[in-house]
N, C-alpha and C. Protein backbone atom coordinates (compact mmCIF):
# COMPACT_ATOMS: atom_id res chain seq x y z
N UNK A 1 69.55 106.36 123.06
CA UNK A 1 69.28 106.62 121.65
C UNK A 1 68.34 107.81 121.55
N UNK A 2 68.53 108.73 120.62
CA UNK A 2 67.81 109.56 120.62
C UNK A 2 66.91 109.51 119.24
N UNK A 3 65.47 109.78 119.04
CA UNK A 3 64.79 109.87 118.24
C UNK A 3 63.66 110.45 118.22
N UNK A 4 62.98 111.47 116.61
CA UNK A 4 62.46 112.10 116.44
C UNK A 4 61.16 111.12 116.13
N UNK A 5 59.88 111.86 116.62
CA UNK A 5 58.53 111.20 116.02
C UNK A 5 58.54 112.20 114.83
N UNK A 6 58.06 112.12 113.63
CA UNK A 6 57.56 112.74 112.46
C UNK A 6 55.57 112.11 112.14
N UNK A 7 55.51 113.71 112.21
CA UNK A 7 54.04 113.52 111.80
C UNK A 7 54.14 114.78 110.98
N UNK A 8 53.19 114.36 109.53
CA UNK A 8 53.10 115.46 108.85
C UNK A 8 51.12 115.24 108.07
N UNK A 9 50.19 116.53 108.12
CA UNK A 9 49.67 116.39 107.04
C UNK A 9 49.59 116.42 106.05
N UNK A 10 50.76 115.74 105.42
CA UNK A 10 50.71 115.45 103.72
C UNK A 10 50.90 114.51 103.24
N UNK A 11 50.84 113.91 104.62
CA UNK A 11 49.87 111.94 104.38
C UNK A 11 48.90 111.70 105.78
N UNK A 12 48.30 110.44 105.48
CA UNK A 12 47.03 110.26 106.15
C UNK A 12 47.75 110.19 107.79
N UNK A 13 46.98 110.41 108.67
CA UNK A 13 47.36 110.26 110.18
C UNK A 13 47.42 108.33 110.41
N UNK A 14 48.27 108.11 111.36
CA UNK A 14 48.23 106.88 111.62
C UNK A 14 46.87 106.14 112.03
N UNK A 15 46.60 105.45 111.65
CA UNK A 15 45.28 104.25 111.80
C UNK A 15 45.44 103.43 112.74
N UNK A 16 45.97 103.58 113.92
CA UNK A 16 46.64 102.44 114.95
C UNK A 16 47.68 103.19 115.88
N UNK A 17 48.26 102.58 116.98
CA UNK A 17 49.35 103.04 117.95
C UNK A 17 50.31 103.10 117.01
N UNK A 18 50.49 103.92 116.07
CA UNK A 18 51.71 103.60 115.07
C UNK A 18 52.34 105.45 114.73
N UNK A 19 53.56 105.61 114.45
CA UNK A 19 54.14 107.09 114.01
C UNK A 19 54.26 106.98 112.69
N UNK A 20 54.06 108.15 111.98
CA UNK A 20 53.91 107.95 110.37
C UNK A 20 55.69 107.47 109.80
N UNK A 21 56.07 108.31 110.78
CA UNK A 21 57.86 108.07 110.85
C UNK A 21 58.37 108.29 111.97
N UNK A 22 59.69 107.58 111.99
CA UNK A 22 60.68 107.67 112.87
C UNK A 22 61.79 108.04 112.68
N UNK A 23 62.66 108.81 113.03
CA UNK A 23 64.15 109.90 112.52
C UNK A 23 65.16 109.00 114.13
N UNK A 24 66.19 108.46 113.80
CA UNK A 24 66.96 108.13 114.98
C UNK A 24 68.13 108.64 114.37
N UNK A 25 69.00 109.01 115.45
CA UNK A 25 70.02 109.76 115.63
C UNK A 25 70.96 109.28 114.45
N UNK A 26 71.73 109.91 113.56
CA UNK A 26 72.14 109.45 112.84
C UNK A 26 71.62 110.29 111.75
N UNK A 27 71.16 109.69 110.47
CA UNK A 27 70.49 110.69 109.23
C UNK A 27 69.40 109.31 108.36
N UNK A 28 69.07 108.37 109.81
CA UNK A 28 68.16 107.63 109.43
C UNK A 28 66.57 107.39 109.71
N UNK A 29 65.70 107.44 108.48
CA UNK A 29 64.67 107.33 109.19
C UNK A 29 63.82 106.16 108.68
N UNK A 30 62.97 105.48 109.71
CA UNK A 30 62.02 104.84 109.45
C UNK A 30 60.40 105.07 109.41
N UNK A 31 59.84 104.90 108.05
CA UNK A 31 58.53 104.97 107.82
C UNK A 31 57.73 103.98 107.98
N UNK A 32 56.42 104.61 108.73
CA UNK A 32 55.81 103.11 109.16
C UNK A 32 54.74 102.57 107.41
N UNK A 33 54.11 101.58 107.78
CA UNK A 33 53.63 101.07 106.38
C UNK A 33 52.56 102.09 105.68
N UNK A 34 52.56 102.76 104.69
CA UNK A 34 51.75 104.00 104.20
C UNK A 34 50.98 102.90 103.23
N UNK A 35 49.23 103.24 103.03
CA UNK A 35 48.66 102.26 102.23
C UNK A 35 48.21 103.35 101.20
N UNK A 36 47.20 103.64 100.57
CA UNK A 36 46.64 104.84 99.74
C UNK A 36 45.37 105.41 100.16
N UNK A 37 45.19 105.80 101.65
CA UNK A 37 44.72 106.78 101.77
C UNK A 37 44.68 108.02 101.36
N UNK A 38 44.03 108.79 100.95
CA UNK A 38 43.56 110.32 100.82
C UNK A 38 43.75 110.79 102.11
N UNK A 39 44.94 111.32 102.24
CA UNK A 39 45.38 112.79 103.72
C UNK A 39 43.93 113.38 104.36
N UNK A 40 43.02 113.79 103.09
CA UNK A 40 42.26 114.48 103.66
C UNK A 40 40.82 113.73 103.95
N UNK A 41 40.90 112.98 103.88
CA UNK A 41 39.51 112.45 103.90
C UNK A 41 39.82 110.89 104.67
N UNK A 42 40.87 110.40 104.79
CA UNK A 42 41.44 108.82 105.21
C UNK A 42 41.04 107.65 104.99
N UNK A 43 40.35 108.05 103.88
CA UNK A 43 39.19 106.93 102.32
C UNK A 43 40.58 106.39 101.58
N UNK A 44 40.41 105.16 101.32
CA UNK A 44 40.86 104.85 99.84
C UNK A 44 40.76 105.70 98.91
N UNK A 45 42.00 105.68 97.86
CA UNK A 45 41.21 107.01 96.72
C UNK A 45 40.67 105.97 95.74
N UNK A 46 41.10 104.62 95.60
CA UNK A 46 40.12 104.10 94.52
C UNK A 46 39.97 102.68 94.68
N UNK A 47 39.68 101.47 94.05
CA UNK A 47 39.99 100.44 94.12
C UNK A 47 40.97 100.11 93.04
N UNK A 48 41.29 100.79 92.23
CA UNK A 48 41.96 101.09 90.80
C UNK A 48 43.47 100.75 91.04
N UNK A 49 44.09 99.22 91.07
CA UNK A 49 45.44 99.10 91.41
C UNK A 49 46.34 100.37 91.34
N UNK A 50 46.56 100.75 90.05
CA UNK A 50 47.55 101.90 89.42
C UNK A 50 47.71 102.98 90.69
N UNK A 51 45.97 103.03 90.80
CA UNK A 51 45.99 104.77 91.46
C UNK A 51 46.36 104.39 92.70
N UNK A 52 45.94 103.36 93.44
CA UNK A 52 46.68 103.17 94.70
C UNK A 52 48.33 103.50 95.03
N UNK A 53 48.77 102.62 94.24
CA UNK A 53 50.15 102.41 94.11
C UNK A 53 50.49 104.13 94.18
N UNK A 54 50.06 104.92 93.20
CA UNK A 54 50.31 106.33 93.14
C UNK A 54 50.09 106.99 94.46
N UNK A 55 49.11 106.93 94.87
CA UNK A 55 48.84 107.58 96.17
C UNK A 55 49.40 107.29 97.32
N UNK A 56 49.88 106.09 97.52
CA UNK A 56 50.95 105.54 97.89
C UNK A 56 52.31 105.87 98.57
N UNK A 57 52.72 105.95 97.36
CA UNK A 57 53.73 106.55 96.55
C UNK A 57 54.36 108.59 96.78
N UNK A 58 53.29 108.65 96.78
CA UNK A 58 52.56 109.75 97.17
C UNK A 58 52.30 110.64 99.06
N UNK A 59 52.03 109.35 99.42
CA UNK A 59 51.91 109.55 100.92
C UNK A 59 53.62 109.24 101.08
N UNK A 60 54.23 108.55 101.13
CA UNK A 60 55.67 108.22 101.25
C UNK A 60 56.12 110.01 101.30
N UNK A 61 56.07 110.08 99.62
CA UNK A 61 56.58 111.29 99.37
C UNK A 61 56.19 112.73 100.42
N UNK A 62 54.59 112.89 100.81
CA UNK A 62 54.57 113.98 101.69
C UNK A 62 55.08 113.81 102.96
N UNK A 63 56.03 112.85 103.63
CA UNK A 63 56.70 112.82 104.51
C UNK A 63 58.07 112.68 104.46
N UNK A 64 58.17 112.37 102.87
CA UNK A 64 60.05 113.02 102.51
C UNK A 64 59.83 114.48 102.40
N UNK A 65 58.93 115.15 101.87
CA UNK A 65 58.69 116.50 101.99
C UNK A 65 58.65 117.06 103.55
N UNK A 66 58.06 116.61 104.12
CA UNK A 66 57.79 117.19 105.59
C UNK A 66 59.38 117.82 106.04
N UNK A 67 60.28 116.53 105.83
CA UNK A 67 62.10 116.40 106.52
C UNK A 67 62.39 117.03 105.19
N UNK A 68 61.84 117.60 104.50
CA UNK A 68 62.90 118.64 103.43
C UNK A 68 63.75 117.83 102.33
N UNK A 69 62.73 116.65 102.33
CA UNK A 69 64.14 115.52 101.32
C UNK A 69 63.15 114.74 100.42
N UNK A 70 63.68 114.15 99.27
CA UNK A 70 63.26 114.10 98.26
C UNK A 70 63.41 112.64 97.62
N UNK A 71 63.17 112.15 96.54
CA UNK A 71 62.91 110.59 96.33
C UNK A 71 64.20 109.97 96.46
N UNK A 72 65.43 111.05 95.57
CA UNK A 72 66.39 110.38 96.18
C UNK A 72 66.97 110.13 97.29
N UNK A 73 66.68 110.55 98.51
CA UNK A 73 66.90 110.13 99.38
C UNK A 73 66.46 108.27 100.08
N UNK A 74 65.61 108.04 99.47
CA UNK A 74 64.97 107.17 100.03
C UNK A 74 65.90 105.23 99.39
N UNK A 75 66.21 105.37 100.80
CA UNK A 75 67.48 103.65 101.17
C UNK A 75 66.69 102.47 100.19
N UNK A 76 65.35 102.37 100.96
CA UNK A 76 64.99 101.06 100.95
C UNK A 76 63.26 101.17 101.02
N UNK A 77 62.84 100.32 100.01
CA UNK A 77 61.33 100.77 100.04
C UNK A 77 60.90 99.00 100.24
N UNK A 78 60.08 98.54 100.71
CA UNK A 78 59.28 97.39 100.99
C UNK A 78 57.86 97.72 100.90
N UNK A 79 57.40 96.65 99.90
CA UNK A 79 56.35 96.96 99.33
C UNK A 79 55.56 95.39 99.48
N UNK A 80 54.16 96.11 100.41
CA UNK A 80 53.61 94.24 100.45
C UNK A 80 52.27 94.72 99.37
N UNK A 81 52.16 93.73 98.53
CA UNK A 81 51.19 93.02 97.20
C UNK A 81 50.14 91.97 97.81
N UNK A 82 48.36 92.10 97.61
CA UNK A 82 47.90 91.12 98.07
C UNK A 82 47.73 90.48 96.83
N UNK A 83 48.63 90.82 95.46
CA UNK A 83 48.19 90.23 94.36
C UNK A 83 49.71 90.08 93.85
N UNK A 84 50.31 89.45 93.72
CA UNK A 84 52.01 89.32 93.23
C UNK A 84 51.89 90.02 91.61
N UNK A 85 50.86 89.15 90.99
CA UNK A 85 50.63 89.03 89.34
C UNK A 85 50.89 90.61 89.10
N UNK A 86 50.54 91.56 89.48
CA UNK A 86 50.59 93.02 89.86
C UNK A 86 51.92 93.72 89.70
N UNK A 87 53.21 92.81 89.76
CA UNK A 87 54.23 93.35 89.92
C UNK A 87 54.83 93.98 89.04
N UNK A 88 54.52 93.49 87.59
CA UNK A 88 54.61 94.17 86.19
C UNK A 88 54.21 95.59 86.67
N UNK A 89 53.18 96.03 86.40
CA UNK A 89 52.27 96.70 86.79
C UNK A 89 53.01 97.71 87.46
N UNK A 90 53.45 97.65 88.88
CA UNK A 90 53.90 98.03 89.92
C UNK A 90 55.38 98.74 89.43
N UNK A 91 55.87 98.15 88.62
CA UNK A 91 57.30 98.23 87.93
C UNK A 91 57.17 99.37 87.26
N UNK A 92 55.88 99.41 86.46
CA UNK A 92 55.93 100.34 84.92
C UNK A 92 55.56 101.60 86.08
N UNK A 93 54.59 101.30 87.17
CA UNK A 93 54.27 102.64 87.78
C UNK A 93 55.66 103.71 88.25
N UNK A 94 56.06 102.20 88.98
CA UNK A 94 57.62 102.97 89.99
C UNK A 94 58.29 103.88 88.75
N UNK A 95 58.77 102.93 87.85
CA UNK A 95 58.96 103.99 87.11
C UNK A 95 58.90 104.74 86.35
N UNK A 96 57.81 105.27 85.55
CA UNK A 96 56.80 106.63 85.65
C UNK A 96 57.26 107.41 86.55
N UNK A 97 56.84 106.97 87.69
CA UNK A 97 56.90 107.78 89.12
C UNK A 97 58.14 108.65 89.17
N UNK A 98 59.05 107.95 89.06
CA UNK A 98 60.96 108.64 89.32
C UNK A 98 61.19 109.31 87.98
N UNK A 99 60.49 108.90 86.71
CA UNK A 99 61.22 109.84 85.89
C UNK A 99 60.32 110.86 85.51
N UNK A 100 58.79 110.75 86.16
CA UNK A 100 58.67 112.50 86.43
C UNK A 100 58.87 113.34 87.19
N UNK A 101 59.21 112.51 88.57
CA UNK A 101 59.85 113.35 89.47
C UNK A 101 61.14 114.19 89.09
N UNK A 102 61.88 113.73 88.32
CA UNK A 102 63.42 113.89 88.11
C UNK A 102 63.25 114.12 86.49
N UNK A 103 62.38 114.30 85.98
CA UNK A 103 62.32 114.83 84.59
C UNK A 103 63.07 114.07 83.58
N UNK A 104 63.81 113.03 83.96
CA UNK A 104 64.14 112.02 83.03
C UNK A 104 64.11 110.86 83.57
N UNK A 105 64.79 110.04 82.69
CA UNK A 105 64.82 108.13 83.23
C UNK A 105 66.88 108.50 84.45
N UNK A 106 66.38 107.96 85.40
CA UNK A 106 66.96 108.19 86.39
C UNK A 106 67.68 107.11 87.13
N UNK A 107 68.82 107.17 87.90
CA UNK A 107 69.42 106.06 88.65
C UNK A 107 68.98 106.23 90.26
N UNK A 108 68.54 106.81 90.09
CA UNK A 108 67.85 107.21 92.12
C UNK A 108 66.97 106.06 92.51
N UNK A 109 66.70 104.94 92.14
CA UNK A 109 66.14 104.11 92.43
C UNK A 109 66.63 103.37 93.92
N UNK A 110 65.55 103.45 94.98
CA UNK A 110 66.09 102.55 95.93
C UNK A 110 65.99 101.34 95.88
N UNK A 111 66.31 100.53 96.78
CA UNK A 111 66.41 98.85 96.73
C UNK A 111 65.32 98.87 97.57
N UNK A 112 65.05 97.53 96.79
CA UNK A 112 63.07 97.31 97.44
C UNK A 112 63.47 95.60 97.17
N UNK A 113 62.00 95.54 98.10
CA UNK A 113 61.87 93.79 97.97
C UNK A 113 60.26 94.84 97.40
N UNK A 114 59.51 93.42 97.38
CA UNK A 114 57.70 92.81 97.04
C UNK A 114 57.57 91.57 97.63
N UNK A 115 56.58 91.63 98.39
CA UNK A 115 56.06 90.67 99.27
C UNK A 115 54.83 90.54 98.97
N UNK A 116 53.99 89.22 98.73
CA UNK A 116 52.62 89.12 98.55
C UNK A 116 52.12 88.64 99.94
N UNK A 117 51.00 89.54 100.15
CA UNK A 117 49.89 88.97 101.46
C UNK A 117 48.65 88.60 101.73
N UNK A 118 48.52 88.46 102.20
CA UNK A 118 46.73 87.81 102.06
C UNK A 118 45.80 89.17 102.06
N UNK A 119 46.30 89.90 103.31
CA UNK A 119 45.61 91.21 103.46
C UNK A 119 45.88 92.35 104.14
N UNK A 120 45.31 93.61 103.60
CA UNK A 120 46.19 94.83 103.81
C UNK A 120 45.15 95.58 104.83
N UNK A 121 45.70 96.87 105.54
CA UNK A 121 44.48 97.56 106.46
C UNK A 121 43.63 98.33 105.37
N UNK A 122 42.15 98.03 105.93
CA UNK A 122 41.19 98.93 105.00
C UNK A 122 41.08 98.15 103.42
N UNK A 123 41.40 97.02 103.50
CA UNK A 123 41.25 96.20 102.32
C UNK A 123 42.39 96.98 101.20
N UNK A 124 43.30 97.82 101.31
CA UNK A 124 44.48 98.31 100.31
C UNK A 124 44.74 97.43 99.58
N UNK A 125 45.08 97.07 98.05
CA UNK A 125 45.99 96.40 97.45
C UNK A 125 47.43 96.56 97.76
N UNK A 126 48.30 97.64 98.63
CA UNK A 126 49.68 97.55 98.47
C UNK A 126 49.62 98.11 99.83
N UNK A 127 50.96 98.21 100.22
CA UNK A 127 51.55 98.67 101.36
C UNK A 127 52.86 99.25 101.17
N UNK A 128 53.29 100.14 101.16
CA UNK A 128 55.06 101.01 101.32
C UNK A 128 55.62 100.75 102.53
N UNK A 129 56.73 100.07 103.16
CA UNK A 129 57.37 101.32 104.00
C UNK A 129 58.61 101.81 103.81
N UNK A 130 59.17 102.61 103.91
CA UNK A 130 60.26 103.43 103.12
C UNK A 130 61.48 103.46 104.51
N UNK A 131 62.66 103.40 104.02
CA UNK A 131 63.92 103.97 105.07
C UNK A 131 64.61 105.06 104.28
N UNK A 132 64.79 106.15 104.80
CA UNK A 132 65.70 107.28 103.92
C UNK A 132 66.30 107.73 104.55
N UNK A 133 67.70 108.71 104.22
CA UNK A 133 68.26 109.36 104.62
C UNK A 133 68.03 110.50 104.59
N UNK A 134 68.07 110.83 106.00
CA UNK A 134 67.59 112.01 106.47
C UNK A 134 68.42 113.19 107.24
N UNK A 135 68.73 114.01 106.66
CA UNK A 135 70.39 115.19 106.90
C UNK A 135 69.38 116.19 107.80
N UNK A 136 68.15 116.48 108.03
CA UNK A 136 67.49 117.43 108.81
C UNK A 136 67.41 117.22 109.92
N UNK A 137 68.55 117.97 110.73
CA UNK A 137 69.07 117.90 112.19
C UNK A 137 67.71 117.75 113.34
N UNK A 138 66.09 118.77 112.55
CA UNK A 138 65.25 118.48 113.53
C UNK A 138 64.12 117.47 112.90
């Protein structure tokens, strides 16, 4: 099997023996769990549910950027909650999120679960990890 490590700074560096992503042969990749670190500083940016989720969201995104690809690309997003009640919440953000990306209300939505947990690294309220399709040969 052949596969690419992806590291980009335009999300936080891994916190553990972990790759921010993984590209395997094919046009698939796997992202490991992104929480809402700040890239540049590897702080929480707030305790502020919303803004997490954004930054998030956010880190995902600077490593669809890195492979040259964009929200629609992205298969399957899994998202762990240490607060379920949140999921409203989480809903109105996601989408915000896609229809400013895409300048309107949009069908690019990937398929996601929500999982509630007791606890996240660095005390996070949420966790991402994303699978997308990925057409960038390197």
């Amino acid at each position: 099997m052949s596969k690419i490590i992806i590291s980009t700074k335009n999300s936080p560096a891994a916190i553990g023996p972990y790759s921010q992503a993984v590209k395997v042969k094919g046009d698939i990749t796997f992202t490991s769990g992104q929480i809402p670190l700040d890239p540049n500083t590897g702080k929480l940016v707030s305790e502020n549910f919303g803004a997490q989720v954004v930054q998030t969201l956010d880190n995902i995104r600077g490593i669809l950027e890195e492979r040259n690809c964009g929200l629609s690309n992205l298969i399957k997003l899994t998202v762990y909650l240490i607060d379920l009640s949140n999921f409203d919440e989480l809903n109105t953000i996601f989408e915000n999120y896609w229809d400013e990306w895409f300048g309107e209300k949009n069908l690019h939505y990937p398929a996601r679960s929500a999982v509630e947990v007791s606890k996240l690294p660095k005390n996070a309220q949420i966790e991402i990890e994303a699978i997308f399709y990925d057409y960038d040969e390197n």
